[in-house]
Protein backbone atom coordinates (compact mmCIF):
# COMPACT_ATOMS: atom_id res chain seq x y z
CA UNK A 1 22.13 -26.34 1.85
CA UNK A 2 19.58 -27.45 4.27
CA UNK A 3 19.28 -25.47 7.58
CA UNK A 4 15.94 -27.00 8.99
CA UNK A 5 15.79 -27.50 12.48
CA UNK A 6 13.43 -29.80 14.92
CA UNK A 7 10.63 -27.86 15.69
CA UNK A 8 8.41 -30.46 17.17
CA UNK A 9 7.99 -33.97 16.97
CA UNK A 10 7.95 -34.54 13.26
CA UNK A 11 8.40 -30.84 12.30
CA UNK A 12 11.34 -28.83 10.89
CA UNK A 13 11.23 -25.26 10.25
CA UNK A 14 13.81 -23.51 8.27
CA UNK A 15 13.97 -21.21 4.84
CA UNK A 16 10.67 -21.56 2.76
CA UNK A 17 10.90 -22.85 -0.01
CA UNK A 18 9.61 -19.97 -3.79
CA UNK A 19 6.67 -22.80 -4.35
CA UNK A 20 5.55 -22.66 -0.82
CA UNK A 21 5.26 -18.69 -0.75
CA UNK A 22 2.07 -18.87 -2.97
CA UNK A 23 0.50 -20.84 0.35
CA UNK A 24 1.46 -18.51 2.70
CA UNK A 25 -0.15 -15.89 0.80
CA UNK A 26 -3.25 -17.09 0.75
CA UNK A 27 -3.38 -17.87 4.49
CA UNK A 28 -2.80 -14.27 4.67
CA UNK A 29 -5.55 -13.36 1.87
CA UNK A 30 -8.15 -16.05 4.20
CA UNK A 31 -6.90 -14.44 7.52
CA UNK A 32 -8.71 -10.76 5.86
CA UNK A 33 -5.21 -9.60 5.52
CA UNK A 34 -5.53 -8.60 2.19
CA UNK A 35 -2.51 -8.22 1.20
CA UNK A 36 -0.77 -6.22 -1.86
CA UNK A 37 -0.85 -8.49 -5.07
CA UNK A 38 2.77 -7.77 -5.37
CA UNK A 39 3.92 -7.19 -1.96
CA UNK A 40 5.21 -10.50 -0.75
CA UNK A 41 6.87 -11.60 -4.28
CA UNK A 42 8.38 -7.56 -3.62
CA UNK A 43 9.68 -9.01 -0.02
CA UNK A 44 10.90 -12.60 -1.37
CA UNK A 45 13.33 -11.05 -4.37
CA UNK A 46 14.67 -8.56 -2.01
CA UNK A 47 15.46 -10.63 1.17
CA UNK A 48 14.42 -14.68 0.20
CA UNK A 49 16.28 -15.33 3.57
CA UNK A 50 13.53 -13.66 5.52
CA UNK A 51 10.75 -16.06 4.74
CA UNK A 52 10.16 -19.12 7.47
CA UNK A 53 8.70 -22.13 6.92
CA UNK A 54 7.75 -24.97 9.58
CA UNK A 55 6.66 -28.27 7.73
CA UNK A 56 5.32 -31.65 8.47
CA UNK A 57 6.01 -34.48 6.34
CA UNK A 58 7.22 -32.25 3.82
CA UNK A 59 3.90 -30.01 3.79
CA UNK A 60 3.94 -26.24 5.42
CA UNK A 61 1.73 -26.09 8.33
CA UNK A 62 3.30 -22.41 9.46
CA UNK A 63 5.03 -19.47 8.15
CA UNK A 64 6.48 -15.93 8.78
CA UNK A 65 9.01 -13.43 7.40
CA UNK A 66 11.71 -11.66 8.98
CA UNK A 67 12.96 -8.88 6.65
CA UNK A 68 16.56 -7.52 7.59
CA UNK A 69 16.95 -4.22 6.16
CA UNK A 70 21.02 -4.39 5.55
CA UNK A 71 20.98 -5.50 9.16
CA UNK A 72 20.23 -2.25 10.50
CA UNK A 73 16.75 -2.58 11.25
CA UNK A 74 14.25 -5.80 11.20
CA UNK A 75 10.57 -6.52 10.48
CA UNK A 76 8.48 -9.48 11.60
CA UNK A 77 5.50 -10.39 9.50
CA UNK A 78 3.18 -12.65 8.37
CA UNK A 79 2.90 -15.11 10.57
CA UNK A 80 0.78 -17.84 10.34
CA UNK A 81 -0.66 -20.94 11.55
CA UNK A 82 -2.54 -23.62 9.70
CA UNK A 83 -6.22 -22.69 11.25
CA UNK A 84 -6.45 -26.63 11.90
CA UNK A 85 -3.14 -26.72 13.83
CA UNK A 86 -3.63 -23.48 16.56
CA UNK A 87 -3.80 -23.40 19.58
CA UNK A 88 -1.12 -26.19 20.39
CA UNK A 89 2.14 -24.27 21.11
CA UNK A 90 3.08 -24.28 17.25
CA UNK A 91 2.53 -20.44 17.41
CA UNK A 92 4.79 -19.71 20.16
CA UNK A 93 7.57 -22.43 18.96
CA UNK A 94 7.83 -20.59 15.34
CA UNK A 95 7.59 -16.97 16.81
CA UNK A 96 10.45 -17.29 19.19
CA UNK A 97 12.44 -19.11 16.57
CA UNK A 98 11.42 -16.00 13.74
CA UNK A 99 13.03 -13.39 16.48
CA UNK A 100 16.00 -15.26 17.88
CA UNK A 101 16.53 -15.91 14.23
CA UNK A 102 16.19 -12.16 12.84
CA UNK A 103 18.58 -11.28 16.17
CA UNK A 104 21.07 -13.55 14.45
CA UNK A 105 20.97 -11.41 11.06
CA UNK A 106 21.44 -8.08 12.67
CA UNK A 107 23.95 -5.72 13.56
CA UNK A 108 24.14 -6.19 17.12
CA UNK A 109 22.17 -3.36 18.81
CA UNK A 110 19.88 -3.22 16.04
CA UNK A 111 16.27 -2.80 16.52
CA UNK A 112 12.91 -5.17 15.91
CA UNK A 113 9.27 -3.42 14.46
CA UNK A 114 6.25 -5.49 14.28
CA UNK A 115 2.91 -4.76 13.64
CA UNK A 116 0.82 -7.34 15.96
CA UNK A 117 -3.10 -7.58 16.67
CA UNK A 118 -4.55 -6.24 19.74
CA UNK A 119 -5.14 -9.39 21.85
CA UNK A 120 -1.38 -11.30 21.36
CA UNK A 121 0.14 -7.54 22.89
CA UNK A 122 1.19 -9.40 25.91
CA UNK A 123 2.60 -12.43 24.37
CA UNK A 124 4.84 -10.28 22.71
CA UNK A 125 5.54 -8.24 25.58
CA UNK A 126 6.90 -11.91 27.26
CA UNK A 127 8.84 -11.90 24.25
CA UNK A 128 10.82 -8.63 24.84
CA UNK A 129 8.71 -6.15 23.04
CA UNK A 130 7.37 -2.69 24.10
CA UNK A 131 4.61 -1.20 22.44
CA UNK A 132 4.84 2.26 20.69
CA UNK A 133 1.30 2.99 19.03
CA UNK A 134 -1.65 1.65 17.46
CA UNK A 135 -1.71 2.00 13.79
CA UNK A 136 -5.54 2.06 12.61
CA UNK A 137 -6.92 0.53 9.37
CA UNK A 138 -9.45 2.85 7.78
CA UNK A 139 -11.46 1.68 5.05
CA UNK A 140 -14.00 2.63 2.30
CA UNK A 141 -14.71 3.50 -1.39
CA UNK A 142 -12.23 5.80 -3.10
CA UNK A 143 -13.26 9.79 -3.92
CA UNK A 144 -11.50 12.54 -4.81
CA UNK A 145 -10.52 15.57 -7.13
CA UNK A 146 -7.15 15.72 -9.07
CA UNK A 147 -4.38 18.16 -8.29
CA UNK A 148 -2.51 19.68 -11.02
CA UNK A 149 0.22 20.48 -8.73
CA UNK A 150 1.29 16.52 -7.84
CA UNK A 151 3.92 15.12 -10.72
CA UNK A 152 4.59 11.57 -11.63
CA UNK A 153 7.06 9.26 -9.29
CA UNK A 154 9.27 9.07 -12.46
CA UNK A 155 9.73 12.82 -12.75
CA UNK A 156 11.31 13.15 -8.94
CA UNK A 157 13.94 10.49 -9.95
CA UNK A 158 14.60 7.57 -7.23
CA UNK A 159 17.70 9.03 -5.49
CA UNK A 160 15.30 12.10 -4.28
CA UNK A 161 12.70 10.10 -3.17
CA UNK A 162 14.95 7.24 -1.34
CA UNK A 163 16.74 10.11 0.37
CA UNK A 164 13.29 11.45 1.43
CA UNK A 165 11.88 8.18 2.73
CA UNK A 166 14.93 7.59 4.73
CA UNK A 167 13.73 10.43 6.87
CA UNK A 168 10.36 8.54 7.97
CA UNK A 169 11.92 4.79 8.32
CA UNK A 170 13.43 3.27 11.10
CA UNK A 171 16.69 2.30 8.30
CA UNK A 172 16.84 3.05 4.77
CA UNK A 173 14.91 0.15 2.44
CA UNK A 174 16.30 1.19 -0.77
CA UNK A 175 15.94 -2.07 -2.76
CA UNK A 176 12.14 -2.69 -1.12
CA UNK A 177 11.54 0.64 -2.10
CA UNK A 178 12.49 0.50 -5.83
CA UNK A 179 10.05 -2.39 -6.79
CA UNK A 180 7.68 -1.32 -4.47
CA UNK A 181 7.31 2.21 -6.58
CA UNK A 182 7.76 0.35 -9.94
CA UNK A 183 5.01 -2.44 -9.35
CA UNK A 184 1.87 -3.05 -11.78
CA UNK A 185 -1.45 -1.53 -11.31
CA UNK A 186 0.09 0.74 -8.64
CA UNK A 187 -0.14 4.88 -8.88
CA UNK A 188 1.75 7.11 -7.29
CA UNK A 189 2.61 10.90 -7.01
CA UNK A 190 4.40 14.05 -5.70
CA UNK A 191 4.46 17.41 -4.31
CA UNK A 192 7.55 19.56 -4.67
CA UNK A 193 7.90 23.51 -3.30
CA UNK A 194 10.99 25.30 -5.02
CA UNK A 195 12.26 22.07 -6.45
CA UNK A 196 12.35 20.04 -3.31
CA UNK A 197 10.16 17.13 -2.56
CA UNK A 198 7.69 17.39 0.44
CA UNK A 199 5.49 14.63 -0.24
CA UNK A 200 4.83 11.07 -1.53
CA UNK A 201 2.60 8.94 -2.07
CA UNK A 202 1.12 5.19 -3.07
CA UNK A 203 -1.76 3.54 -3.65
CA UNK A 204 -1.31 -0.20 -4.72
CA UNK A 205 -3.91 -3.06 -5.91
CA UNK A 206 -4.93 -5.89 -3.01
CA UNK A 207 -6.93 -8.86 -3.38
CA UNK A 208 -9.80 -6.74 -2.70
CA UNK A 209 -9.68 -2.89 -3.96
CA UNK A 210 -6.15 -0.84 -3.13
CA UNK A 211 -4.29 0.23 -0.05
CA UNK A 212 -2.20 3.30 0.56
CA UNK A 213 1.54 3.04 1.68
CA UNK A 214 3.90 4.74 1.46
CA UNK A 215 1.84 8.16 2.06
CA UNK A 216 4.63 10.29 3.59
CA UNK A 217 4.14 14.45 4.00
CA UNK A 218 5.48 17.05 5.17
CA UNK A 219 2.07 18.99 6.45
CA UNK A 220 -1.22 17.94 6.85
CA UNK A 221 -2.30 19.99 3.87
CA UNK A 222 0.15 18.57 1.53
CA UNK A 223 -1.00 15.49 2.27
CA UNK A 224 -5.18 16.51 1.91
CA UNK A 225 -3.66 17.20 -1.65
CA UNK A 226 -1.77 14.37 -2.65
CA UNK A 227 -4.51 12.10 -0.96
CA UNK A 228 -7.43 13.47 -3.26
CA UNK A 229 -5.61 13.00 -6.45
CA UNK A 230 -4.68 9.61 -5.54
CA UNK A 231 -8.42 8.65 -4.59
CA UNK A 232 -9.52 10.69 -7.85
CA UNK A 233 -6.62 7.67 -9.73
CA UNK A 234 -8.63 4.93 -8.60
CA UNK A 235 -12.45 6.41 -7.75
CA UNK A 236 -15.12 3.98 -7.05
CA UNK A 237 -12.50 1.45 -5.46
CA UNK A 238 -12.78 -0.16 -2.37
CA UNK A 239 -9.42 1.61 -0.76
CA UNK A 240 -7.91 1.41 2.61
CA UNK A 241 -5.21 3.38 4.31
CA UNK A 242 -3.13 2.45 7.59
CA UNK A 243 -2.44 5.30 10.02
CA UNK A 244 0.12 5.59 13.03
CA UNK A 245 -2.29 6.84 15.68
CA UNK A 246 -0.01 9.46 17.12
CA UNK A 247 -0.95 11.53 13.85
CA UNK A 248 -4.12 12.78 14.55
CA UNK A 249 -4.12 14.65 11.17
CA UNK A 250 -3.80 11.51 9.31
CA UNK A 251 -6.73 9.70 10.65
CA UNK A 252 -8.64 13.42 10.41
CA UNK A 253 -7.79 13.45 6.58
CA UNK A 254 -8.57 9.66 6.06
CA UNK A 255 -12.32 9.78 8.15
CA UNK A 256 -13.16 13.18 5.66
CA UNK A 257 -11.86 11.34 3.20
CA UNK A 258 -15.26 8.87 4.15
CA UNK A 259 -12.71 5.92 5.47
CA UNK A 260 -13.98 4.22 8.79
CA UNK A 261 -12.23 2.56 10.79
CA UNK A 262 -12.03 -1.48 10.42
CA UNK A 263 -9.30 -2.88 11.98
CA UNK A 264 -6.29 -1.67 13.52
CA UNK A 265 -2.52 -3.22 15.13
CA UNK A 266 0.07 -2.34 17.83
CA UNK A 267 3.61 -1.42 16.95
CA UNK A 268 5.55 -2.70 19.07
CA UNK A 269 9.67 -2.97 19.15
CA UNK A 270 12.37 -5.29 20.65
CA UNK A 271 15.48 -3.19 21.14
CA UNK A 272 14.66 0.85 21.09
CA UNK A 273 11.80 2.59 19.55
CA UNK A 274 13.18 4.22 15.79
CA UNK A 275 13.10 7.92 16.13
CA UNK A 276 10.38 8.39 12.78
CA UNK A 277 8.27 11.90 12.86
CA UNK A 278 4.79 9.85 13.16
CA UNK A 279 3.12 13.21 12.40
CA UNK A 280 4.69 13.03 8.66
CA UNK A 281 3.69 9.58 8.25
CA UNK A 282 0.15 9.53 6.48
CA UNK A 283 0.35 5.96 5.82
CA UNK A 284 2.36 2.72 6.50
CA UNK A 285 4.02 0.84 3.66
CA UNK A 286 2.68 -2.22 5.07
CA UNK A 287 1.75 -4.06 8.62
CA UNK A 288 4.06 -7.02 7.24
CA UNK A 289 7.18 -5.47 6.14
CA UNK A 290 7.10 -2.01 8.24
C-alpha cells in the first residue's frame, strides 16, 4: 500500500522503504551522531512504521523516525536533511509532518520526548514543545576495575529487568528492550541486594568506540560500581555516556570516570513531561529513540 503524500513540488514523503534505512544511517554516522551499530536495525524490526522518508524522483533527500511505544508514549529521532538540500523549508515541512503523524499513532493524551540540539530549541517550542533538561554527552577512553559483585544480564532473567526499567521510562519498551540487551558486541551487567535488582547497565559498540545506555541505578554508589566494571569490559575504548543534567551524580561519576563533556541536547516534550526519577537515570538508552 502506498501512503506517500505531496511534500513539495516533486516530493512525497511517506514510510521508508528497509533499503533506504542503510542511507539514513549514514547521514546520521556523517552528522557525528555516531550511532549504535545495531540501534536503528533494533528500532526498524520493532516499529518499521516509525521510519519517514521524503524522496525526490524516487531518491531520499530526508528522513526521521517516530517510535510509538504501544501508543502510550512517542519518540522523535533522527532527523535529517540531505546537507545539499537545507536550509529551504524541507526541514520544517518533514518535522511537522513526523509529529502530526506520531499524534495520529497515539493514544490520545499521550505524550511526545525528543532529544533536539541546542540552537533548533525554539523551533520546537513553535511546534508545541516545552523543554525539560539538557542531557550532556561525555566522552573519553574507557578505565576501570571489575566488580565481583555485578552478575550477567542473563542471570536476572528479562521479566525482572523489564519490570525494573519500566520504573525509569516514560512507557514500558519491552520489545526495544529485548534486542537491545541481546545485541552483538554489547556487555552488560547487574547489581542485586537480597535478591532484588537495583541496577543495570549497557555499554554497546558505535561507529566509533561504545556508548552507555541503558545505565539505570538506584544510588549513586551502585552505579560508581556497575560503571567501573563496565569500563574495565571494554578498557582502552573510546566510550561515551549521555547524562540527564538534573542528576548531578551522574555527570560527577562520568567526569571521575575521565569523560569530558562534548556535546550535549535538550529534552523537550509535546503533551506533559513523563514523571522518570532523573536522579536514577545514569545514562540514556539513546538521543534517537528515548
Amino acid at each position: 500500500m502506498n501512503d506517500d503524500n505531496e511534500i513539495g513540488p516533486g516530493r512525497l514523503v511517506g514510510a521508508m522503504r528497509a533499503d533506504e534505512v542503510a542511507t539514513l544511517i549514514e547521514w546520521a554516522a556523517q552528522e557525528s551522531w555516531n550511532p549504535g551499530i545495531a540501534d536503528v536495525g533494533i528500532a526498524w524490526s520493532v516499529d518499521p512504521a516509525a521510519f519517514i522518508a521524503v524522496r525526490e524522483r524516487g531518491e531520499l533527500i530526508a528522513g526521521g523516525t517516530i517510535l510509538s511505544y504501544d501508543g502510550a508514549f512517542g519518540f522523535m529521532g533522527l532527523f535529517i536533511v540531505r546537507r545539499d538540500l537545507r536550509g529551504a523549508g524541507l526541514g520544517t515541512s518533514l518535522w511537522q509532518y513526523r509529529r502530526d503523524r506520531l499524534i495520529g499513532r497515539l493514544a490520545p493524551g499521550a505524550s511526545i520526548g525528543m532529544d533536539g540540539v541546542f540552537g533548533m530549541v525554539p523551533f520546537y517550542e513553535r511546534g508545541g514543545f516545552v523543554f525539560a533538561h539538557r542531557d550532556l554527552r561525555l566522552e573519553g577512553t574507557a578505565h576501570g576495575a571489575r566488580d565481583p559483585s555485578v552478575v550477567a544480564l542473563s542471570a536476572v532473567g528479562f521479566p525482572v529487568i523489564d519490570s525494573f526499567d519500566r520504573k525509569h521510562v516514560a512507557a514500558p519498551r519491552s520489545a526495544l528492550l529485548r534486542r537491545w540487551l541481546e545485541q552483538r558486541g554489547a556487555h552488560g551487567g547487574a547489581l542485586l541486594e537480597d535478591e532484588r535488582l537495583v541496577a543495570y547497565g549497557v555499554v554497546r559498540p558505535c561507529r566509533v568506540g561504545y556508548r552507555f545506555g541503558p545505565f539505570l541505578a538506584e544510588r549513586a554508589d551502585l552505579a560508581e560500581r556497575l560503571m567501573g566494571h563496565l569500563l574495565a569490559a571494554i578498557e582502552g575504548e573510546p566510550v561515551q555516556i549521555d547524562v540527564p543534567e538534573p542528576n548531578e551524580a551522574g555527570l560527577g561519576l562520568a567526569r571521575e570516570s575521565g569523560l569530558v563533556e562534548s556535546f550535549g541536547c535538550a529534552r523537550m516534550y509535546l503533551g506533559g513531561e513523563p514523571d522518570i526519577p532523573l536522579n536514577r537515570v545514569f545514562g540514556v538508552t539513546s538521543f534517537e529513540f528515548g
